[in-house]
C-alpha atoms as a PDB file:
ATOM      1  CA  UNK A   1      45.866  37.530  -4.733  1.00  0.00           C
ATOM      2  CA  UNK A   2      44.166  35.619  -1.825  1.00  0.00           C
ATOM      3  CA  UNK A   3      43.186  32.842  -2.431  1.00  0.00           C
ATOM      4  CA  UNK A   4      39.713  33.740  -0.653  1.00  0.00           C
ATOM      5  CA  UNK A   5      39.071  36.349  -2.712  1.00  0.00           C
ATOM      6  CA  UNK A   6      40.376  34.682  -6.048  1.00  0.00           C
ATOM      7  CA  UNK A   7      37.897  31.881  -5.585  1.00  0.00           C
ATOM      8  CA  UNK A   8      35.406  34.170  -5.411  1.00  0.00           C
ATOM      9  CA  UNK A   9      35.897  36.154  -8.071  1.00  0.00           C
ATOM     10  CA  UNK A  10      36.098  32.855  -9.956  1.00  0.00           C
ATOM     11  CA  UNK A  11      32.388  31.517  -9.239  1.00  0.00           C
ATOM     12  CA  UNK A  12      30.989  34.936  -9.535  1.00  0.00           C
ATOM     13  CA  UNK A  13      32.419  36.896 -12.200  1.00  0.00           C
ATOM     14  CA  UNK A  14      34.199  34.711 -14.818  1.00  0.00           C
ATOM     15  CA  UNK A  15      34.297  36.893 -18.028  1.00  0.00           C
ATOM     16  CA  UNK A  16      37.123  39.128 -19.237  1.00  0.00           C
ATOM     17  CA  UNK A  17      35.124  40.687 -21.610  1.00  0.00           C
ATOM     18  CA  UNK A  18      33.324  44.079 -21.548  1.00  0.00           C
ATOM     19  CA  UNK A  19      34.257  47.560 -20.951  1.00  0.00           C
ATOM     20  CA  UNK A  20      34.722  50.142 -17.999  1.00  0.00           C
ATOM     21  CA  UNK A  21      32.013  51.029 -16.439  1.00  0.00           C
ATOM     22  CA  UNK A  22      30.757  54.783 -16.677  1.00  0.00           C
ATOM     23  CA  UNK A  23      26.699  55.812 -16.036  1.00  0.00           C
ATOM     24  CA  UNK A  24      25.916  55.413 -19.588  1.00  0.00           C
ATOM     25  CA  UNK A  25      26.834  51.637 -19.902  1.00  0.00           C
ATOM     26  CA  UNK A  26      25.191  50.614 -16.357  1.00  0.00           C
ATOM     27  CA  UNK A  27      21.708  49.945 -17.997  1.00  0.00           C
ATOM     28  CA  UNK A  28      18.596  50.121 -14.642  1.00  0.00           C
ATOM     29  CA  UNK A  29      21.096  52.588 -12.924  1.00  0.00           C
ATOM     30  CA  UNK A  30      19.030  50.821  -9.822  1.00  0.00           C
ATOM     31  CA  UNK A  31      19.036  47.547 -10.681  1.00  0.00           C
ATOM     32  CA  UNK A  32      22.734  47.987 -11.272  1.00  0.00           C
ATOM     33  CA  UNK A  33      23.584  50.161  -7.550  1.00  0.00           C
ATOM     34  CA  UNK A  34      21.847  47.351  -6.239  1.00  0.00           C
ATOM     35  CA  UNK A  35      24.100  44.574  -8.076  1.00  0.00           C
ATOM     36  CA  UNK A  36      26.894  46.384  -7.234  1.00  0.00           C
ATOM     37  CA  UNK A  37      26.325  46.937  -3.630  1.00  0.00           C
ATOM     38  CA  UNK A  38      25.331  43.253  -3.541  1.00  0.00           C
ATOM     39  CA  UNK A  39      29.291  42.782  -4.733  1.00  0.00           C
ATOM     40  CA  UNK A  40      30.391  44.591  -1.874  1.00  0.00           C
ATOM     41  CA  UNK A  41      28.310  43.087   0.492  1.00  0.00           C
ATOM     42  CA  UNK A  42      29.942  39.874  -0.511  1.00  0.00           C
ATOM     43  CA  UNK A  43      33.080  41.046  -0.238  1.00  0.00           C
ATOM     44  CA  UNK A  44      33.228  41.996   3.041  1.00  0.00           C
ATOM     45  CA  UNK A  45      31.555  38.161   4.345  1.00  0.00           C
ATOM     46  CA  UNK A  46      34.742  36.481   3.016  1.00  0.00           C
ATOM     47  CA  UNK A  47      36.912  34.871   5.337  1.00  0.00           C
ATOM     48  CA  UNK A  48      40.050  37.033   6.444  1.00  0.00           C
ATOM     49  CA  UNK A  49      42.870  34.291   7.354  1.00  0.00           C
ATOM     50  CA  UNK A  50      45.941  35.262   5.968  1.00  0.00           C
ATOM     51  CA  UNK A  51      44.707  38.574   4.750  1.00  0.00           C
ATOM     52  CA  UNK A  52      46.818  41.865   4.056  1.00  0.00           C
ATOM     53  CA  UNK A  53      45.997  45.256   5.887  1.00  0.00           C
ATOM     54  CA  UNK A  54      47.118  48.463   4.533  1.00  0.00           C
ATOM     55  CA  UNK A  55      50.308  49.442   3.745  1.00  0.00           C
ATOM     56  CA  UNK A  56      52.291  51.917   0.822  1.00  0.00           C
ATOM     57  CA  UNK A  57      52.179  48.662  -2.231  1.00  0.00           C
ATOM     58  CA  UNK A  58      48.405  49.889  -2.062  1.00  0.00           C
ATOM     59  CA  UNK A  59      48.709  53.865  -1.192  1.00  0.00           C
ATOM     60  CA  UNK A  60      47.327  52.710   2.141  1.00  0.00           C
ATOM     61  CA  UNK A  61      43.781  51.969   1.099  1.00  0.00           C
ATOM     62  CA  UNK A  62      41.645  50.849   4.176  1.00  0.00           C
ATOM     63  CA  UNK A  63      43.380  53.158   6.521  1.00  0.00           C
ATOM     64  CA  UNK A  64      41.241  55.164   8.636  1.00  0.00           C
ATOM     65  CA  UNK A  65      39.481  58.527   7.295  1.00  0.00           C
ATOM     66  CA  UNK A  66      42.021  60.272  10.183  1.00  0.00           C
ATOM     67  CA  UNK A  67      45.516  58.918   8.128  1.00  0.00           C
ATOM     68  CA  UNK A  68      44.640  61.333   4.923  1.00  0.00           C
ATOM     69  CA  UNK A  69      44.170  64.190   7.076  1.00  0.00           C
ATOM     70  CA  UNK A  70      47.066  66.255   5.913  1.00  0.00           C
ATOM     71  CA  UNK A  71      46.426  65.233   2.216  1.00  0.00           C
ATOM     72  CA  UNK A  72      42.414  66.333   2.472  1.00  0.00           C
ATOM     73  CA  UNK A  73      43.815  69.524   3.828  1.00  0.00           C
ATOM     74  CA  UNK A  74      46.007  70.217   0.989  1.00  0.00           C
ATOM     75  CA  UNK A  75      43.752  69.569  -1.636  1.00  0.00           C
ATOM     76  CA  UNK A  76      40.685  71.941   0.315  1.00  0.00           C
ATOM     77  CA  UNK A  77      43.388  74.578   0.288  1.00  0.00           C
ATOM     78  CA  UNK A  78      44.652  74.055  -3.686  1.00  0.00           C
ATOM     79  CA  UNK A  79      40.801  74.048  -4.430  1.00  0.00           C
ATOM     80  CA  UNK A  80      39.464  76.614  -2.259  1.00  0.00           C
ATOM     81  CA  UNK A  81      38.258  78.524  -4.786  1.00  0.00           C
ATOM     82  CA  UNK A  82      36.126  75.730  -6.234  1.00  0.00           C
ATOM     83  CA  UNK A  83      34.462  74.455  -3.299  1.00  0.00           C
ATOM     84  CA  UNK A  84      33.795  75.644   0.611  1.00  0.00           C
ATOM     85  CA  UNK A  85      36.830  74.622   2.237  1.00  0.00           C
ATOM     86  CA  UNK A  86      36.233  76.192   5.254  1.00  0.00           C
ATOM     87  CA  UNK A  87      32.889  73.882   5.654  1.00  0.00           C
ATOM     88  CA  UNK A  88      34.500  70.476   4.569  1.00  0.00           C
ATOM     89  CA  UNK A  89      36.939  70.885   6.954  1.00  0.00           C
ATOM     90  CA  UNK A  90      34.099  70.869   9.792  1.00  0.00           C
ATOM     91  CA  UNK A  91      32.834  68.205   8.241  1.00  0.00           C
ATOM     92  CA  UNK A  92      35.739  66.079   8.289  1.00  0.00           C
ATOM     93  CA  UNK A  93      36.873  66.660  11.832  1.00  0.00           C
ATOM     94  CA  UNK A  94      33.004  65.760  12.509  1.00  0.00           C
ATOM     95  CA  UNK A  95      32.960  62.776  10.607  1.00  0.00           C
ATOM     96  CA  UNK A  96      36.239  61.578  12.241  1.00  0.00           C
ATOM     97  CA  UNK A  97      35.364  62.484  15.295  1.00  0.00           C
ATOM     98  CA  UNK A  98      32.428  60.251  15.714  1.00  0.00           C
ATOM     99  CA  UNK A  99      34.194  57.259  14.415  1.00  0.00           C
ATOM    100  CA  UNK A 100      34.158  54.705  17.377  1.00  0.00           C
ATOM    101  CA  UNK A 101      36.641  52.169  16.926  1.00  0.00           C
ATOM    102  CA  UNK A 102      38.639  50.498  13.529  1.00  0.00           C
ATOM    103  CA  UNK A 103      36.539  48.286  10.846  1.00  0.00           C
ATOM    104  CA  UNK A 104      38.472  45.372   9.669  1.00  0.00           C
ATOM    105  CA  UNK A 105      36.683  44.156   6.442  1.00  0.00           C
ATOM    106  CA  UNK A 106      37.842  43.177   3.234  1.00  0.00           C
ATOM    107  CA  UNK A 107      38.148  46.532   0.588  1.00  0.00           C
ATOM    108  CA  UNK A 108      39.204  46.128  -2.622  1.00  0.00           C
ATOM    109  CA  UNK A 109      41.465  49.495  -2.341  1.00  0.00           C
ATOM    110  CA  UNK A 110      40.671  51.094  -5.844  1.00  0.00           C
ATOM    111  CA  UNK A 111      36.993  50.579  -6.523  1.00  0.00           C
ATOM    112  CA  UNK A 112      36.768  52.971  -9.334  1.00  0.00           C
ATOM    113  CA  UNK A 113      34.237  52.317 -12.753  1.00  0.00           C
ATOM    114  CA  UNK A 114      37.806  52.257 -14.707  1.00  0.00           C
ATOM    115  CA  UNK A 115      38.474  48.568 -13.084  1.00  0.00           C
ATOM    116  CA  UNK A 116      35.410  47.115 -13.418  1.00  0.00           C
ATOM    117  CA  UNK A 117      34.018  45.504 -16.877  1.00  0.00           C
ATOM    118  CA  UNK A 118      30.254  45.528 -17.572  1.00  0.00           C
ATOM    119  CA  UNK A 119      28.221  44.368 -20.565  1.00  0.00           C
ATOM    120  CA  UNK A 120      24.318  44.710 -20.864  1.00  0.00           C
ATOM    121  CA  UNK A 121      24.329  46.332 -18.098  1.00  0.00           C
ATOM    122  CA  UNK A 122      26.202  43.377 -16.146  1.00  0.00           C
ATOM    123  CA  UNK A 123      28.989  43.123 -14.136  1.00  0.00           C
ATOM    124  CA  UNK A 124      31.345  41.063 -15.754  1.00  0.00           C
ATOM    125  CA  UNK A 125      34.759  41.384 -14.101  1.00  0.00           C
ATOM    126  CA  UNK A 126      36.615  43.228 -11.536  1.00  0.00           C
ATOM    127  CA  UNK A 127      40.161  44.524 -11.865  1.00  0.00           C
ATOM    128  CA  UNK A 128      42.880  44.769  -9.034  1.00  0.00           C
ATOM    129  CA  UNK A 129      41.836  42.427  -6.505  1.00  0.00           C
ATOM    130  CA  UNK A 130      45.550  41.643  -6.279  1.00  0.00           C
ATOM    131  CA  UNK A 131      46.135  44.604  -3.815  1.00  0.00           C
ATOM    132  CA  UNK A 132      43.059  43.934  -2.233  1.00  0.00           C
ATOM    133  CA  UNK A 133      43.198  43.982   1.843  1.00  0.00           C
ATOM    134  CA  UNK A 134      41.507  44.428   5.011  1.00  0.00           C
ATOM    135  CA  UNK A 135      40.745  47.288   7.239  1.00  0.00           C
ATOM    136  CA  UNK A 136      37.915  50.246   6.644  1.00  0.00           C
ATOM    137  CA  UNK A 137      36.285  49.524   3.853  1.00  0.00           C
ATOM    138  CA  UNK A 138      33.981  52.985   3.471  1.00  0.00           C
ATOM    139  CA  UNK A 139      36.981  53.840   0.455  1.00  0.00           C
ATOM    140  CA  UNK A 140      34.903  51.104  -1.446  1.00  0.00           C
ATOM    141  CA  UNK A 141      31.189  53.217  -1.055  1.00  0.00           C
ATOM    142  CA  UNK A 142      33.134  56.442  -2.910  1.00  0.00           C
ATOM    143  CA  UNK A 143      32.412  55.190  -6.128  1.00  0.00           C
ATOM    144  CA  UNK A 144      28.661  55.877  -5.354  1.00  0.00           C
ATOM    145  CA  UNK A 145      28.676  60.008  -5.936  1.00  0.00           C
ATOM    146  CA  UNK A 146      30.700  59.118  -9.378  1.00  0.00           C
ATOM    147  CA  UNK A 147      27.730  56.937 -10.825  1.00  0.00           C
ATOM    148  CA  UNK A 148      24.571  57.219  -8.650  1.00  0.00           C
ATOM    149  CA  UNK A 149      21.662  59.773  -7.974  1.00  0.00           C
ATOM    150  CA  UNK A 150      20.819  60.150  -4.128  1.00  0.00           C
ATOM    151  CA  UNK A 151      17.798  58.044  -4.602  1.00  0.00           C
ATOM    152  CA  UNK A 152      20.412  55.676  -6.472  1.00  0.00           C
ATOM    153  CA  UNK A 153      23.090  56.055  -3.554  1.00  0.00           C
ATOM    154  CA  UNK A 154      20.337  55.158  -1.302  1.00  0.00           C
ATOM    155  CA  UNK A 155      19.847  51.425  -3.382  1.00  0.00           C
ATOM    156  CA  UNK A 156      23.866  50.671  -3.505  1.00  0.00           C
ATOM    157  CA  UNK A 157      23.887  51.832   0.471  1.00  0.00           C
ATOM    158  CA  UNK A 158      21.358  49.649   1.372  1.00  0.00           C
ATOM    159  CA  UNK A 159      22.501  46.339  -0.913  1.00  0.00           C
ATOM    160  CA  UNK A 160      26.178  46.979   0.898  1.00  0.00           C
ATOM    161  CA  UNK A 161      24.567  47.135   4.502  1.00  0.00           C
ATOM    162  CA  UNK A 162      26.706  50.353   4.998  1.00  0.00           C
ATOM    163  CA  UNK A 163      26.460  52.219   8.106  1.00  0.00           C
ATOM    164  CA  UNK A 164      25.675  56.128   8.668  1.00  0.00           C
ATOM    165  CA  UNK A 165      29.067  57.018   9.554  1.00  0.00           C
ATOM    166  CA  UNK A 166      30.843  55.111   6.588  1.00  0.00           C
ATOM    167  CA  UNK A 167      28.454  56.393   4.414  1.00  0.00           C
ATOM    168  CA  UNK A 168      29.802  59.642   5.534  1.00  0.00           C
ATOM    169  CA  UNK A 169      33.156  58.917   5.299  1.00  0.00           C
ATOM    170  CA  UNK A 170      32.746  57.665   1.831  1.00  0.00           C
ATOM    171  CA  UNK A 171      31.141  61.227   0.583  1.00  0.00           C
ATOM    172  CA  UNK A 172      34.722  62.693   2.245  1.00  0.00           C
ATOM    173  CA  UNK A 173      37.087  59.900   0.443  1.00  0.00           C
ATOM    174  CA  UNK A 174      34.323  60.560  -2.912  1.00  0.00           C
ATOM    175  CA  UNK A 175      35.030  64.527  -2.428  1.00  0.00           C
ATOM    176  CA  UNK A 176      38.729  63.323  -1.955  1.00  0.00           C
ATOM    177  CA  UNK A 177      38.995  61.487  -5.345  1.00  0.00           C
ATOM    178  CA  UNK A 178      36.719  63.851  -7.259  1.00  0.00           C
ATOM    179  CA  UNK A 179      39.502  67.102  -6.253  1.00  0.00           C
ATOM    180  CA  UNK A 180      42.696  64.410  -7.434  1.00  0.00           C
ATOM    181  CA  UNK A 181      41.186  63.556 -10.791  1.00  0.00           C
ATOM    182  CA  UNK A 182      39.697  67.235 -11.161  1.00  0.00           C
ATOM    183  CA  UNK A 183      42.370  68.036 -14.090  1.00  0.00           C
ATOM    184  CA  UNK A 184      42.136  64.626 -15.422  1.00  0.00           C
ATOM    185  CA  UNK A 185      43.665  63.765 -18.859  1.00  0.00           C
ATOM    186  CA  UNK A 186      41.423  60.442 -18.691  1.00  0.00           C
ATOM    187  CA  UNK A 187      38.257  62.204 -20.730  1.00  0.00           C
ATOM    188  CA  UNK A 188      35.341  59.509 -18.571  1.00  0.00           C
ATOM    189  CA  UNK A 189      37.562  60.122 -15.501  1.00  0.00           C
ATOM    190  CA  UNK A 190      37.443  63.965 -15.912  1.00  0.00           C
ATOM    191  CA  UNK A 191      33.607  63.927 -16.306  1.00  0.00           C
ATOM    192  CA  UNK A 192      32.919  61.621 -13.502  1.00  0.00           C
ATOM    193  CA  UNK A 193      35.173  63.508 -11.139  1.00  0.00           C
ATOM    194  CA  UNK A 194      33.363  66.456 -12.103  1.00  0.00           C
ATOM    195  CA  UNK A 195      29.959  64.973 -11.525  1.00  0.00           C
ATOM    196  CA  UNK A 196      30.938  63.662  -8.595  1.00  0.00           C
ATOM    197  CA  UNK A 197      31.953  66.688  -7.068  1.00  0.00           C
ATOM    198  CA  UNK A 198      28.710  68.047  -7.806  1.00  0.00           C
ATOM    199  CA  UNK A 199      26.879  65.194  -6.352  1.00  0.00           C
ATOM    200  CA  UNK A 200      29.100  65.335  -3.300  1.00  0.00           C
ATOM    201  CA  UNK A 201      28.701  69.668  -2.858  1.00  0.00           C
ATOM    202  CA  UNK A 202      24.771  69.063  -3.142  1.00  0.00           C
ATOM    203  CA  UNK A 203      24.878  66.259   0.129  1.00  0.00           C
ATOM    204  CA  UNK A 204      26.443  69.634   1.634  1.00  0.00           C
ATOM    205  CA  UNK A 205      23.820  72.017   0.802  1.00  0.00           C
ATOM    206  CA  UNK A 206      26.236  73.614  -1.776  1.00  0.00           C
ATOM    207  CA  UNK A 207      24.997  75.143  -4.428  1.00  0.00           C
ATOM    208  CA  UNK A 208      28.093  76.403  -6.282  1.00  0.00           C
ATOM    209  CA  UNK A 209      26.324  79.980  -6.456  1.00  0.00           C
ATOM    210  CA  UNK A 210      28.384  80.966  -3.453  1.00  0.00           C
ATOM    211  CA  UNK A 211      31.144  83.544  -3.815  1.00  0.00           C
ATOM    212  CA  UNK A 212      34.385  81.623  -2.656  1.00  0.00           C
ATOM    213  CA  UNK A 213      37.528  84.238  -3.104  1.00  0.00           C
ATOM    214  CA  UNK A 214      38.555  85.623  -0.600  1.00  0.00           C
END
């Protein structure tokens, strides 16, 4: 782990106790997008000497949107039944297309409510800084459509400082995750990819009463 981002983790979140987060644990589901963008935030404000960028050891997080092009594709096409392919792919070429030129912040790669541990309503650690590197962090913002409400979205957006366009490229990497876990065995996982989707399809203007087959 670097050493950056291990002393940091030691100051701020020092307990191994708790469980995985899901939206029934979170407590003020505002309070709690705020403390959590507020970790992000953070996160990115660390210094970067000596720091990793992305490569396969973790799946490549913090490349740009553009690198899972092929793999958004597939999974629009093995789901097209489920949800407006034909639309998403628009909006990815748009959202990649207005992307101006490569972020290099610090992402922890896998920011999913299965790695981090919350009691009360606190955060109390984070798993799997260890892979943790630097590039585009919008991966990071997904996790908002798995826990958040759009007013709630709106709270963790603004605590991160997140931009327009990664905000948009997180609802694409959210709608990315959401399709991968759709089938889930992992019961929370399931649910949340489900709700997520739905959260996700709504920022769209999709309703789901829409006739997909073809």
């Amino acid at each position: 782990m670097n050493s950056q981002i291990e002393a940091w983790l030691k100051a701020y979140y020092k307990h191994e106790e708790g469980t995985a987060l899901n939206p029934g644990n979170m407590g003020d589901s505002k309070k709690f997008a705020r403390e959590l963008g507020m970790l992000l935030y953070h996160l990115k404000r660390l210094d970067q000497a000596g720091a990793p960028g992305p490569s396969f050891e973790n799946a490549f997080a913090g490349s740009e949107l553009s690198f899972f092009e092929a793999e958004f594709a597939d999974l629009l096409a093995n789901f097209k039944e489920l949800v407006p392919s034909d639309l998403l792919v628009i909006e990815f070429d748009k959202v990649v297309n207005r992307a101006t030129e490569a972020k290099t912040d610090w992402l922890h790669g896998d920011f999913w409510p299965e790695n981090i541990l919350v009691k009360d309503g606190k955060i109390q650690q984070v798993r799997g800084f260890d892979k943790a590197v630097v590039g585009n962090p919008s991966a990071d913002l997904a996790i908002a459509w798995s826990l958040f409400d759009v007013k709630e979205r709106k709270v963790f957006f603004s605590a991160a400082e997140a931009s327009q366009q990664s905000i948009d490229e997180a609802r694409l990497y959210a709608l990315r995750h959401a399709l991968k876990n759709y089938h889930s065995e992992d019961i929370d996982q399931l649910i949340m990819s489900r709700d997520s989707l739905t959260e996700v399809l709504k920022d769209y203007g999709f309703t789901g009463d829409e006739d997909l087959r073809q």
